[in-house]
PDB file of N, CA and C in Angstrom:
ATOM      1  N   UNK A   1       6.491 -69.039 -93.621  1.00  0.00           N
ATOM      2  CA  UNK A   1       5.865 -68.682 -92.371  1.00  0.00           C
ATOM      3  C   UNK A   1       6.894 -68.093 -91.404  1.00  0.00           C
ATOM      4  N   UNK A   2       7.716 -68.830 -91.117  1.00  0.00           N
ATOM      5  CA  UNK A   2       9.229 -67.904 -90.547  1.00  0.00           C
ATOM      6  C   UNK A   2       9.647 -66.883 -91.014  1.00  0.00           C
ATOM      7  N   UNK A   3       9.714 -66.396 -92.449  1.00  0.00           N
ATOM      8  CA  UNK A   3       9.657 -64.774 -92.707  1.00  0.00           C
ATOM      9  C   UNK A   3       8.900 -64.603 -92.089  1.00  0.00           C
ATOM     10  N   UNK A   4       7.797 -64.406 -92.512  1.00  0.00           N
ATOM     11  CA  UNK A   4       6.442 -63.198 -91.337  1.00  0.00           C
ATOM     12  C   UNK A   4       6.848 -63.567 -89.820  1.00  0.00           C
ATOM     13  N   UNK A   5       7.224 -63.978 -89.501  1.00  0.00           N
ATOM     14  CA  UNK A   5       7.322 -63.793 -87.902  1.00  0.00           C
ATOM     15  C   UNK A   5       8.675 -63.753 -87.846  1.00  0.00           C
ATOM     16  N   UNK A   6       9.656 -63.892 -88.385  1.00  0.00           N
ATOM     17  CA  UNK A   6      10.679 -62.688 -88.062  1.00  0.00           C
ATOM     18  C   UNK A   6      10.393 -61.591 -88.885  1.00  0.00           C
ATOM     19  N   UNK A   7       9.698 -61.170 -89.780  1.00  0.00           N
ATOM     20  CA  UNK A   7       9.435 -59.574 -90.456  1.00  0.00           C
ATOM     21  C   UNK A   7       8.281 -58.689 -88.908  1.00  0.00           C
ATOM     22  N   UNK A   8       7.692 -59.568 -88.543  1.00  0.00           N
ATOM     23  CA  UNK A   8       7.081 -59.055 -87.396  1.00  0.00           C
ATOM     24  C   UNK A   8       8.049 -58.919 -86.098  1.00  0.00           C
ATOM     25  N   UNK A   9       8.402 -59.988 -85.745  1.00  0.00           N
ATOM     26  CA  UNK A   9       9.428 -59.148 -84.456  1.00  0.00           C
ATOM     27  C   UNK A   9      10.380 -58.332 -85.302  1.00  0.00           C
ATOM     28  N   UNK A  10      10.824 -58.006 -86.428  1.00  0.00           N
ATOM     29  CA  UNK A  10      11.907 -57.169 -86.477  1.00  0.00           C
ATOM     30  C   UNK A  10      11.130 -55.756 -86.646  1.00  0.00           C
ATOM     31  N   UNK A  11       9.738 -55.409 -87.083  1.00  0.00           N
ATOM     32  CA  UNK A  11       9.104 -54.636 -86.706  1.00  0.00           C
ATOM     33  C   UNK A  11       8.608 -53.786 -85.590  1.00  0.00           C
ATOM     34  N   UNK A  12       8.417 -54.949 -84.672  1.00  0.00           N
ATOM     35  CA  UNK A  12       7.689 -54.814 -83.369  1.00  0.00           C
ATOM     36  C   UNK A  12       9.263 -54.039 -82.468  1.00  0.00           C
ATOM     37  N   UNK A  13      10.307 -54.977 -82.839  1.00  0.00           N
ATOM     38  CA  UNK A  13      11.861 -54.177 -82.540  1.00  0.00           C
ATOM     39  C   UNK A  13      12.126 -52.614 -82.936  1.00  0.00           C
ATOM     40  N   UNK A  14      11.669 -52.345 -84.294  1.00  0.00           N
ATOM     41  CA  UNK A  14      12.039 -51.209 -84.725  1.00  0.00           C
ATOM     42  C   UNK A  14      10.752 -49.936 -84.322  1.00  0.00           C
ATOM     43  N   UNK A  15       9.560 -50.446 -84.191  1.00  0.00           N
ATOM     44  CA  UNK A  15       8.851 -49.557 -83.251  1.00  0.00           C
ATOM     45  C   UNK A  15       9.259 -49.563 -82.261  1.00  0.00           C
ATOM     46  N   UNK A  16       9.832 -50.452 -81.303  1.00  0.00           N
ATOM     47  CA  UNK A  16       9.940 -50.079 -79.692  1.00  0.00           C
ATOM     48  C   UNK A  16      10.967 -49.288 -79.855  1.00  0.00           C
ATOM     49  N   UNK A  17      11.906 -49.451 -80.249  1.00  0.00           N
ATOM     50  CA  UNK A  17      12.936 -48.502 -80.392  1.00  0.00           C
ATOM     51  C   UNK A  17      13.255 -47.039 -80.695  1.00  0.00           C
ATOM     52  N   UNK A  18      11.948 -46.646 -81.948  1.00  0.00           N
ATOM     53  CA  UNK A  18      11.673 -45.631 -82.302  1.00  0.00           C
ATOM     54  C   UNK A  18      10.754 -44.616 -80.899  1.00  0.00           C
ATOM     55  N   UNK A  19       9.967 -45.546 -80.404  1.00  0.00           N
ATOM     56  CA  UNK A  19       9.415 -45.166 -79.406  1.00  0.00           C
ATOM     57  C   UNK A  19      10.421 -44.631 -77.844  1.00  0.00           C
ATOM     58  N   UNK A  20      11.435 -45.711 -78.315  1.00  0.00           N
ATOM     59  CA  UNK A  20      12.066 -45.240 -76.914  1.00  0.00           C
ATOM     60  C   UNK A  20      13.345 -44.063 -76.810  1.00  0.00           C
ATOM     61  N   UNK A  21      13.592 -43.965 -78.618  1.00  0.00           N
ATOM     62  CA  UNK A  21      14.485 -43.053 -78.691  1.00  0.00           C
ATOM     63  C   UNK A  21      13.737 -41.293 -78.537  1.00  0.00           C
ATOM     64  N   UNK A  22      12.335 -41.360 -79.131  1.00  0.00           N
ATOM     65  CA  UNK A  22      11.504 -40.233 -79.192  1.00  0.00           C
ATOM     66  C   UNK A  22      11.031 -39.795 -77.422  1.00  0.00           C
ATOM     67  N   UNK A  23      10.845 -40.938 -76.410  1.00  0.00           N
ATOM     68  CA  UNK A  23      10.844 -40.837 -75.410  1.00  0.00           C
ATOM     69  C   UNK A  23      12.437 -39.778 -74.778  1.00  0.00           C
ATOM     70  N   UNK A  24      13.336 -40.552 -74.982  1.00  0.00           N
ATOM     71  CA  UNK A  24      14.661 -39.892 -74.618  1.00  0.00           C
ATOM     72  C   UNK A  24      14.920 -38.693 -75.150  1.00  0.00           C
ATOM     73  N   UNK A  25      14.308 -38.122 -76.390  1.00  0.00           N
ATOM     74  CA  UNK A  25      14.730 -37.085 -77.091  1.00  0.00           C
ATOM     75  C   UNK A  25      13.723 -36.096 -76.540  1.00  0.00           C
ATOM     76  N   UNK A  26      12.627 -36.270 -76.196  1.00  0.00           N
ATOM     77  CA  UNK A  26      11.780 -35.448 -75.935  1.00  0.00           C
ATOM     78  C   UNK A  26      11.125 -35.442 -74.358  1.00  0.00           C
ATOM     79  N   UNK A  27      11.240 -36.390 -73.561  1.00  0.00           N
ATOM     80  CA  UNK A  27      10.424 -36.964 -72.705  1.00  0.00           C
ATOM     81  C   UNK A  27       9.678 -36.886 -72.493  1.00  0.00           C
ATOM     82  N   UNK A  28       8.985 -36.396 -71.268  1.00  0.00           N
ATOM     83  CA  UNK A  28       7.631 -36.509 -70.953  1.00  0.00           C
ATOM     84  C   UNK A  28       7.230 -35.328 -70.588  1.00  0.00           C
ATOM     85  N   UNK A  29       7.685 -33.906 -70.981  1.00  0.00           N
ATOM     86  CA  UNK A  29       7.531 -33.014 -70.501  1.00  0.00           C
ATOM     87  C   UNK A  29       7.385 -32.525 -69.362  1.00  0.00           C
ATOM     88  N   UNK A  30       6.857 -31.648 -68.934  1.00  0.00           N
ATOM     89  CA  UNK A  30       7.276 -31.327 -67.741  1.00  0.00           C
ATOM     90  C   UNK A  30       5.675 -31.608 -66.760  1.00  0.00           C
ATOM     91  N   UNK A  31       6.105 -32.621 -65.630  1.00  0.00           N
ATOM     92  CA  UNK A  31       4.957 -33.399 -65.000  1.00  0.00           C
ATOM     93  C   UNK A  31       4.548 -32.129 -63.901  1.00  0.00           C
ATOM     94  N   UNK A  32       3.131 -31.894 -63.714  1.00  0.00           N
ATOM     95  CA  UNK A  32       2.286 -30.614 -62.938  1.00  0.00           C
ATOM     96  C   UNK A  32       2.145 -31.967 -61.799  1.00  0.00           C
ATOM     97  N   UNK A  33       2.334 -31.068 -60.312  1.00  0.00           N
ATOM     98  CA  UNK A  33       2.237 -31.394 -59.149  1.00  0.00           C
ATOM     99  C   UNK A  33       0.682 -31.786 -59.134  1.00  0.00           C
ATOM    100  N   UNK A  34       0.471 -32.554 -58.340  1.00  0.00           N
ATOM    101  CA  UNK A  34      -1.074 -33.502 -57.827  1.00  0.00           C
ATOM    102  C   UNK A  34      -1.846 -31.995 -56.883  1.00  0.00           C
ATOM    103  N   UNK A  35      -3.484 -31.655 -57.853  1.00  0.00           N
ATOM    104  CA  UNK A  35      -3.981 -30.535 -57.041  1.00  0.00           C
ATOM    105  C   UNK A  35      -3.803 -31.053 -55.844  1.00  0.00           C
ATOM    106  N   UNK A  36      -3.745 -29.530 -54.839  1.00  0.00           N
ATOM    107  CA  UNK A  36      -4.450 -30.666 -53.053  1.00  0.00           C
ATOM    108  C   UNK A  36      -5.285 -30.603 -52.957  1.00  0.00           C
ATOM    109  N   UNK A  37      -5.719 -31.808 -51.810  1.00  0.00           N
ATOM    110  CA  UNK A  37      -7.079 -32.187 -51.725  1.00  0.00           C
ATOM    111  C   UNK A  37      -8.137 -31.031 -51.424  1.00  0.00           C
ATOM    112  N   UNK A  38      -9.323 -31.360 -52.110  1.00  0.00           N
ATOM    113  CA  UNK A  38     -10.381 -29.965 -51.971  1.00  0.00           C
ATOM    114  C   UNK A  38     -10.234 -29.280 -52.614  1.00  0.00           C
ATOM    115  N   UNK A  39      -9.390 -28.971 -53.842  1.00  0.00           N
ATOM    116  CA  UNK A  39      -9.048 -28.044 -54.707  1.00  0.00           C
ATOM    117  C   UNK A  39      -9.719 -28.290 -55.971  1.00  0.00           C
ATOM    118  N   UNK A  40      -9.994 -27.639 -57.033  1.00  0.00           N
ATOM    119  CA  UNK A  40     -10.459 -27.646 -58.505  1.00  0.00           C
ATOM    120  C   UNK A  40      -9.635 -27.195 -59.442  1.00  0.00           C
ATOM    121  N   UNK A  41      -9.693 -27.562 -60.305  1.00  0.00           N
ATOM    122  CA  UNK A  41      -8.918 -26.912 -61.548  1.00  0.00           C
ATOM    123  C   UNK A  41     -10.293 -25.796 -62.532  1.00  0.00           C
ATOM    124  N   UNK A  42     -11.455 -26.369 -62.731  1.00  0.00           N
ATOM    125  CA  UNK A  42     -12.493 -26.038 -62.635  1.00  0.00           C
ATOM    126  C   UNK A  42     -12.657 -24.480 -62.025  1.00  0.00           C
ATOM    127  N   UNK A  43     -12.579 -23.132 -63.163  1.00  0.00           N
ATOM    128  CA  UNK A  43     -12.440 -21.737 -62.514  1.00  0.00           C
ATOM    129  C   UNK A  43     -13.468 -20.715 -63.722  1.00  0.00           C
ATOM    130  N   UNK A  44     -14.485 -20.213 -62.502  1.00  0.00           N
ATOM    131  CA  UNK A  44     -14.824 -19.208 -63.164  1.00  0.00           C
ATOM    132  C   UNK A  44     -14.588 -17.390 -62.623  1.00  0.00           C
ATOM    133  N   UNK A  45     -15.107 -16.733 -63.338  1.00  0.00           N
ATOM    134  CA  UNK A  45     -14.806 -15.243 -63.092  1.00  0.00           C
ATOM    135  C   UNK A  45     -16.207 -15.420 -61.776  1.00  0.00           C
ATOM    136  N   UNK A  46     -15.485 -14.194 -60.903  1.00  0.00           N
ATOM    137  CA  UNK A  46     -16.751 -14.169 -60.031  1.00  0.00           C
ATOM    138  C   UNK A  46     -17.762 -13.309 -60.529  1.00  0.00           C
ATOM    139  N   UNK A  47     -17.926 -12.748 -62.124  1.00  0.00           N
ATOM    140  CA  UNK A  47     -19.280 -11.570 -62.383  1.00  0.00           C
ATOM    141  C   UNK A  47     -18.837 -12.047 -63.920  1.00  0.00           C
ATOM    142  N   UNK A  48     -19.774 -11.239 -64.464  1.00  0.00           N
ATOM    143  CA  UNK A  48     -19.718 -10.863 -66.000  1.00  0.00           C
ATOM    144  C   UNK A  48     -19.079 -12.581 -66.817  1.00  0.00           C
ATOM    145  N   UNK A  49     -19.615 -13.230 -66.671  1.00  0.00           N
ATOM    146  CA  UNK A  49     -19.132 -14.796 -67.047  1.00  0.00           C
ATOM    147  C   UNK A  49     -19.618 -14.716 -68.863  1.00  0.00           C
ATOM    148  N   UNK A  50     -18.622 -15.087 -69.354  1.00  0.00           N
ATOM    149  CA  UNK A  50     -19.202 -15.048 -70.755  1.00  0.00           C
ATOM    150  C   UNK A  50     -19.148 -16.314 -71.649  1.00  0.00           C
ATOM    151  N   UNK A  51     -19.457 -16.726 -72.956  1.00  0.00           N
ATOM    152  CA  UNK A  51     -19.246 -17.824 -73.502  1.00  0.00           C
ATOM    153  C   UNK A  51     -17.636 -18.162 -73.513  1.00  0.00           C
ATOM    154  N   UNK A  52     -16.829 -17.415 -73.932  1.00  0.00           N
ATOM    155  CA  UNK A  52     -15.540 -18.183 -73.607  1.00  0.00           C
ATOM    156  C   UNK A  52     -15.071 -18.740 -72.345  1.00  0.00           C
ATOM    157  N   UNK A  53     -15.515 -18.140 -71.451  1.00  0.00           N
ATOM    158  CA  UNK A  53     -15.337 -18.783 -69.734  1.00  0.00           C
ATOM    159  C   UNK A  53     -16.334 -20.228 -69.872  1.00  0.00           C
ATOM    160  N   UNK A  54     -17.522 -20.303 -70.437  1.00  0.00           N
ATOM    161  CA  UNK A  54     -17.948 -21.464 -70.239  1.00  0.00           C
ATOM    162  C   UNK A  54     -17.382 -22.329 -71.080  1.00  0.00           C
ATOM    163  N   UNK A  55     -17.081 -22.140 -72.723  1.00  0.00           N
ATOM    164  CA  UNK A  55     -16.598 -22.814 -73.651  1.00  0.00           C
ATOM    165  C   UNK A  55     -15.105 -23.491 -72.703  1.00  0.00           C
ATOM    166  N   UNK A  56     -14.465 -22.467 -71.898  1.00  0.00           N
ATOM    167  CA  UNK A  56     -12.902 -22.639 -71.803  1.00  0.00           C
ATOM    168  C   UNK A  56     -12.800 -23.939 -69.970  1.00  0.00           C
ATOM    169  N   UNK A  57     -14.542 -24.213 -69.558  1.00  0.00           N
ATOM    170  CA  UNK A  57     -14.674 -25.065 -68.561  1.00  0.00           C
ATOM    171  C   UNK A  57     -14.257 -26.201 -68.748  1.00  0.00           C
ATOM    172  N   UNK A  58     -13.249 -27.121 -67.877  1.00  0.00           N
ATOM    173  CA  UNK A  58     -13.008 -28.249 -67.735  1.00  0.00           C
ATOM    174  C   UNK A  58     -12.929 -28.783 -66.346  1.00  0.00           C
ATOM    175  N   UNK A  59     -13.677 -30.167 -66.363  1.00  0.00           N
ATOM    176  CA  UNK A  59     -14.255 -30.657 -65.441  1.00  0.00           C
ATOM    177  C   UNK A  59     -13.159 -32.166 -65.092  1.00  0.00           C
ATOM    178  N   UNK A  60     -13.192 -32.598 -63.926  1.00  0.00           N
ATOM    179  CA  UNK A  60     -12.233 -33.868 -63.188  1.00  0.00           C
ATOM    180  C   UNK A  60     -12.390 -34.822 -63.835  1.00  0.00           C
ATOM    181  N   UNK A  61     -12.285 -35.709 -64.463  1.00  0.00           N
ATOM    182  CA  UNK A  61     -13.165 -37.144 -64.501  1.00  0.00           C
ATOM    183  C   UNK A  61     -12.503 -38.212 -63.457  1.00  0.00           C
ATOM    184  N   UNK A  62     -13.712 -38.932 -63.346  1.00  0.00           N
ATOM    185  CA  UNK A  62     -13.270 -39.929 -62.287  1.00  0.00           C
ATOM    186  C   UNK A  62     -14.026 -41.131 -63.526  1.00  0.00           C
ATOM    187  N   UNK A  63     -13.820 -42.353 -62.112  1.00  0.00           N
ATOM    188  CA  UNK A  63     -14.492 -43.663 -62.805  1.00  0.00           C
ATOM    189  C   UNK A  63     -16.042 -43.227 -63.898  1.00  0.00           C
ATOM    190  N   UNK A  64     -17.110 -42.577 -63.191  1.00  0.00           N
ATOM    191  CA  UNK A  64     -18.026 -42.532 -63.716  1.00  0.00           C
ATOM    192  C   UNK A  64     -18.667 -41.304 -64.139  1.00  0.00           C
ATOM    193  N   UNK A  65     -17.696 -41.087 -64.938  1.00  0.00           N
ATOM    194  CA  UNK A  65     -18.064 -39.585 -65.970  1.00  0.00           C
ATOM    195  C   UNK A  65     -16.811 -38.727 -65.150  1.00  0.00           C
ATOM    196  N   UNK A  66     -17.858 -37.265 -65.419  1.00  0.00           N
ATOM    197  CA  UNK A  66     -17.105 -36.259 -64.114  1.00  0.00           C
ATOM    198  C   UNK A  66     -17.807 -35.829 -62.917  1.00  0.00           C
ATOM    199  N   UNK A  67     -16.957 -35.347 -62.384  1.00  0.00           N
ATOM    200  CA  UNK A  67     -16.635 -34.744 -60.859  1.00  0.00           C
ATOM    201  C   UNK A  67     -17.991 -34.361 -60.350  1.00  0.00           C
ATOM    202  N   UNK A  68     -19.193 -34.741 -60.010  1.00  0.00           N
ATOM    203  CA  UNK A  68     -20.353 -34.376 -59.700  1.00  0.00           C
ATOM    204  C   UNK A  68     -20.469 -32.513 -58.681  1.00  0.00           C
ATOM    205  N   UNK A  69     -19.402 -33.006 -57.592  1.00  0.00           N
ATOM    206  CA  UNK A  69     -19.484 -31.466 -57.289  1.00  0.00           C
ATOM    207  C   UNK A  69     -18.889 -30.457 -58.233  1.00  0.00           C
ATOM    208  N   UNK A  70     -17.982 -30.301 -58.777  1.00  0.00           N
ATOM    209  CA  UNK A  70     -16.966 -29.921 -59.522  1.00  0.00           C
ATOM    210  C   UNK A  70     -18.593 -29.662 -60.958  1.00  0.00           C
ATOM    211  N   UNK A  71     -19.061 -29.939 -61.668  1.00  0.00           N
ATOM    212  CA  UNK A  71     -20.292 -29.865 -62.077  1.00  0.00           C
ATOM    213  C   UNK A  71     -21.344 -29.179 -61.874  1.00  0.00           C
ATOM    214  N   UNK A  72     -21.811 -29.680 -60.264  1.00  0.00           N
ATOM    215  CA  UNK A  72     -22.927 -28.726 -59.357  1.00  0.00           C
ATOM    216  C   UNK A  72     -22.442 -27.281 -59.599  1.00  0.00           C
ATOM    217  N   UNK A  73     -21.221 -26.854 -58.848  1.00  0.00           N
ATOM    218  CA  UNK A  73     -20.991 -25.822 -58.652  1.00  0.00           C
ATOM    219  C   UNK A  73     -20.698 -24.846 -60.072  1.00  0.00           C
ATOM    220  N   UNK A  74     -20.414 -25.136 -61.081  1.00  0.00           N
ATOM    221  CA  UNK A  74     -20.567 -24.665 -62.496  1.00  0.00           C
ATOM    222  C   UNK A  74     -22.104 -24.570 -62.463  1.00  0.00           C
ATOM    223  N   UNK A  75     -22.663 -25.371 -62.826  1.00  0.00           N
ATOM    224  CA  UNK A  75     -24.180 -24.634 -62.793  1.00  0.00           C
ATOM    225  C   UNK A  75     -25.106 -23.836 -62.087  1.00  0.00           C
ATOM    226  N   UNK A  76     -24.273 -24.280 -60.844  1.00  0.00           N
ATOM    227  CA  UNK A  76     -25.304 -23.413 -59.648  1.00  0.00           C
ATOM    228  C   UNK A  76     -24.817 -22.191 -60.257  1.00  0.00           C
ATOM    229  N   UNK A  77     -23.313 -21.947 -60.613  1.00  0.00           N
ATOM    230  CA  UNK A  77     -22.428 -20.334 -60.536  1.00  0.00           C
ATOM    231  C   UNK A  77     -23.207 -19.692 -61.885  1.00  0.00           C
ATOM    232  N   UNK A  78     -23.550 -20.599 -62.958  1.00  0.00           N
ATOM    233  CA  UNK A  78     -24.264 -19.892 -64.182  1.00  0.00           C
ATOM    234  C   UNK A  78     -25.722 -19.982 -64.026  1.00  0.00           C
ATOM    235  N   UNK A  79     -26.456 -20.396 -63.075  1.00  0.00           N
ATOM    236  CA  UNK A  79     -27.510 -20.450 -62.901  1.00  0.00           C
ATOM    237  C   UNK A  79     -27.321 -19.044 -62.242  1.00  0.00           C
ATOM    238  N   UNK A  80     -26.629 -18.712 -61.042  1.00  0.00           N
ATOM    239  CA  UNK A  80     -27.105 -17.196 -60.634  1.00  0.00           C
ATOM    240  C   UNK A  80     -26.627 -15.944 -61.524  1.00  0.00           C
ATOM    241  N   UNK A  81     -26.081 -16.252 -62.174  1.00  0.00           N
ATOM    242  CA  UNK A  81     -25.151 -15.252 -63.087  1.00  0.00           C
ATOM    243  C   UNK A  81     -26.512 -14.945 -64.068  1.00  0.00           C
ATOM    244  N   UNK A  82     -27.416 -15.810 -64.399  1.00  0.00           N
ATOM    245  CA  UNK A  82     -28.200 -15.641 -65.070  1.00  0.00           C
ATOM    246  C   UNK A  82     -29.845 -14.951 -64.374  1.00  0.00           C
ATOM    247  N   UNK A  83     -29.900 -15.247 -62.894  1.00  0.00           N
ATOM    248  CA  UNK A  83     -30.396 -14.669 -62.310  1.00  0.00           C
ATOM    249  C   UNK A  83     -30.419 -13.204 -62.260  1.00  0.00           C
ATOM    250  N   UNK A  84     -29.380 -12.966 -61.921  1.00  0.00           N
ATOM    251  CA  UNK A  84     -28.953 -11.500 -62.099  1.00  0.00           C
ATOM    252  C   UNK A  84     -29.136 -10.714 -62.849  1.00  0.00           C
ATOM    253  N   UNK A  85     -28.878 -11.153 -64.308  1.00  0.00           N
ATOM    254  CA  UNK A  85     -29.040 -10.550 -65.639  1.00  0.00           C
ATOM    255  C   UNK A  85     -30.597 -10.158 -65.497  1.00  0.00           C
ATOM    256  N   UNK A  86     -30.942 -10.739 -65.312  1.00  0.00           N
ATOM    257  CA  UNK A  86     -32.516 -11.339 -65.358  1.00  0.00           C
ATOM    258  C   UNK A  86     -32.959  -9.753 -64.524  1.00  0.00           C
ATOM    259  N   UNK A  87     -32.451  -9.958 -63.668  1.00  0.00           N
ATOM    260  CA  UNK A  87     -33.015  -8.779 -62.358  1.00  0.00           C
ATOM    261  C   UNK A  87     -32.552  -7.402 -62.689  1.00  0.00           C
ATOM    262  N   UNK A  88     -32.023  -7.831 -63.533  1.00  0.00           N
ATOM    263  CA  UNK A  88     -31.083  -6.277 -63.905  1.00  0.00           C
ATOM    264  C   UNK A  88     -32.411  -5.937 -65.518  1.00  0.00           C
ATOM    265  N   UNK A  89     -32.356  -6.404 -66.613  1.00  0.00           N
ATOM    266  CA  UNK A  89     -33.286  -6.871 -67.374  1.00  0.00           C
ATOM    267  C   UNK A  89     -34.759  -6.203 -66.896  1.00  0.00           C
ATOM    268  N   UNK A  90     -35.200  -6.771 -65.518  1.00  0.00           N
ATOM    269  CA  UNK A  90     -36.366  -6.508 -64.973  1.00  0.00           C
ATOM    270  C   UNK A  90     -36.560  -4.996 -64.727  1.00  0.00           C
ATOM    271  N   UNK A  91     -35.398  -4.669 -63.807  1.00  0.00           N
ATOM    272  CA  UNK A  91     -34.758  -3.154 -63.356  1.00  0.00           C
ATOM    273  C   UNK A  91     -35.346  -2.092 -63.946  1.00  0.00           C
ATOM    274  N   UNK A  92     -34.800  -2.361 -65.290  1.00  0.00           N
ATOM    275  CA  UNK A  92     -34.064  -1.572 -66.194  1.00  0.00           C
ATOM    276  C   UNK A  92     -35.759  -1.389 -67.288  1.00  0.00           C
ATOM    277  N   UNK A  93     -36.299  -2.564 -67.294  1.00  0.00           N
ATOM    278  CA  UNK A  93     -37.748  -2.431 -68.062  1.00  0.00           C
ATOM    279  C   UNK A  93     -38.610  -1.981 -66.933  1.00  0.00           C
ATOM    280  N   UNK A  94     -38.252  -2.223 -65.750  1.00  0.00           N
ATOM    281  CA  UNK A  94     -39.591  -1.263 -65.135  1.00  0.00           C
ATOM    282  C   UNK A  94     -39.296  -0.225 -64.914  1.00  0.00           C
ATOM    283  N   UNK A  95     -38.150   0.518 -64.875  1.00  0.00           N
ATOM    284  CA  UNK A  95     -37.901   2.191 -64.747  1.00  0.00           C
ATOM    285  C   UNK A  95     -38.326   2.580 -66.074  1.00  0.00           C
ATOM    286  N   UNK A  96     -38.271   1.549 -67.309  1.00  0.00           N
ATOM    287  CA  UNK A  96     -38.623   2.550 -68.432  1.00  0.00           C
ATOM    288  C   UNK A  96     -39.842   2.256 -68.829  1.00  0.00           C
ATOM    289  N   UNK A  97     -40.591   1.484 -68.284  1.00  0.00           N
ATOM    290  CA  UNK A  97     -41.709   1.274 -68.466  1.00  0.00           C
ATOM    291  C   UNK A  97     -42.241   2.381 -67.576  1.00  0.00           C
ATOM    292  N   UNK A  98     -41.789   2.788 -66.293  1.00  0.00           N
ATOM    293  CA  UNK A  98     -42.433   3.695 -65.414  1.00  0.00           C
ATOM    294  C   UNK A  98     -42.793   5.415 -65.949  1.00  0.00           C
ATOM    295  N   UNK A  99     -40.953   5.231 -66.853  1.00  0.00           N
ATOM    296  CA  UNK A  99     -40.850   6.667 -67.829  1.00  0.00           C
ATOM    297  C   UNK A  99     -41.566   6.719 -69.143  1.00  0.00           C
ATOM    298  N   UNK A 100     -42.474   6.071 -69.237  1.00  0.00           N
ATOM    299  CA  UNK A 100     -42.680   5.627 -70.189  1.00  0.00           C
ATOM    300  C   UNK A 100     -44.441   6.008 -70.132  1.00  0.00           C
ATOM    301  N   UNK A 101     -45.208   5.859 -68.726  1.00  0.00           N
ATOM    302  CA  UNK A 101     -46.366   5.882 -68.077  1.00  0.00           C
ATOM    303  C   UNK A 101     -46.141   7.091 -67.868  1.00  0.00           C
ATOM    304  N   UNK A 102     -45.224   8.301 -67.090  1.00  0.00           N
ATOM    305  CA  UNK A 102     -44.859   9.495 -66.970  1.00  0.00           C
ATOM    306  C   UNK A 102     -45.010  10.453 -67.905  1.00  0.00           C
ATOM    307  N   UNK A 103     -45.371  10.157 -69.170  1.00  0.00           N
ATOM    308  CA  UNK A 103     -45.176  10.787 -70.301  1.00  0.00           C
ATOM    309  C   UNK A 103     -43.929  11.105 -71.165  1.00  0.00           C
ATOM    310  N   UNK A 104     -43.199  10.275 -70.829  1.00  0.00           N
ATOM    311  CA  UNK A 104     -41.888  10.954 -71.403  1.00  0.00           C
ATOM    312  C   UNK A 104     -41.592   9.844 -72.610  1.00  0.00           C
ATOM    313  N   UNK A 105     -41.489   9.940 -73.541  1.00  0.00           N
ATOM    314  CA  UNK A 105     -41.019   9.487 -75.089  1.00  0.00           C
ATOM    315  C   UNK A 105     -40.407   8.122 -74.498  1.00  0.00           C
ATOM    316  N   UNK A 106     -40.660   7.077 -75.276  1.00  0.00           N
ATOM    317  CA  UNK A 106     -39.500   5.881 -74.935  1.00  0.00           C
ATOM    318  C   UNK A 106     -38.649   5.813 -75.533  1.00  0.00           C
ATOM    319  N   UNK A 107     -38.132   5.454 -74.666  1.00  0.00           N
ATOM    320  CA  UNK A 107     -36.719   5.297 -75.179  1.00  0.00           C
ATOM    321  C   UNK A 107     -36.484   4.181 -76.495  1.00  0.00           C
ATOM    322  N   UNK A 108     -36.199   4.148 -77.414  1.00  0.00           N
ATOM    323  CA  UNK A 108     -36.035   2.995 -78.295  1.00  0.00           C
ATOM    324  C   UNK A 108     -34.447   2.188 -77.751  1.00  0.00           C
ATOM    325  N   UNK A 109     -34.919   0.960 -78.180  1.00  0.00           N
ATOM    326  CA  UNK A 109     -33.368  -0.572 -77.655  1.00  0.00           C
ATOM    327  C   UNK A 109     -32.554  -0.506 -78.647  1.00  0.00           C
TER     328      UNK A 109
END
């Protein structure tokens, strides 16, 4: 029984050690300043937003999940982005729907 518990602290020794030499050899890299307050890390393009901008979103976490505004404002920003499309979409089918009533050939998509 005294083997195993010195085979365990001489273990528990040779991890801390390994740990603290890999600490010294490498440290902790290089520590990023605290955002200031009111700030986000959380960034989108102001137009043309595409799947890699949303794929590439990261959000705060706090105690209970994430960042609720920090959240809002991602969806509100792809909620109008999608608006837009939408209106443009609309635009673009009623001028050719109009050229279309005019007599003029449609256009094929």
């Amino acid at each position: 029984m005294l083997t195993v518990l010195i085979y365990l602290l001489v273990m528990v020794l040779v991890g801390g050690l390994l740990f603290l030499g890999a600490s010294a050899v490498f440290g902790r890299s290089e520590e990023l300043p605290p955002l200031p307050p009111g700030t986000t890390a959380t960034v989108l393009p102001a137009e043309d937003v595409t799947a890699a901008d949303v794929k590439a979103l990261r959000f705060q976490q706090t105690l209970r999940g994430y960042k609720a505004s920090e959240v809002d404002w991602a969806l509100d920003r792809l909620g109008r982005e999608i608006d837009s499309l939408r209106a443009q979409l609309a635009a673009r089918d009623a001028g050719a729907g109009a050229a279309g009533q005019a007599g003029d050939p449609e256009v094929p998509r």
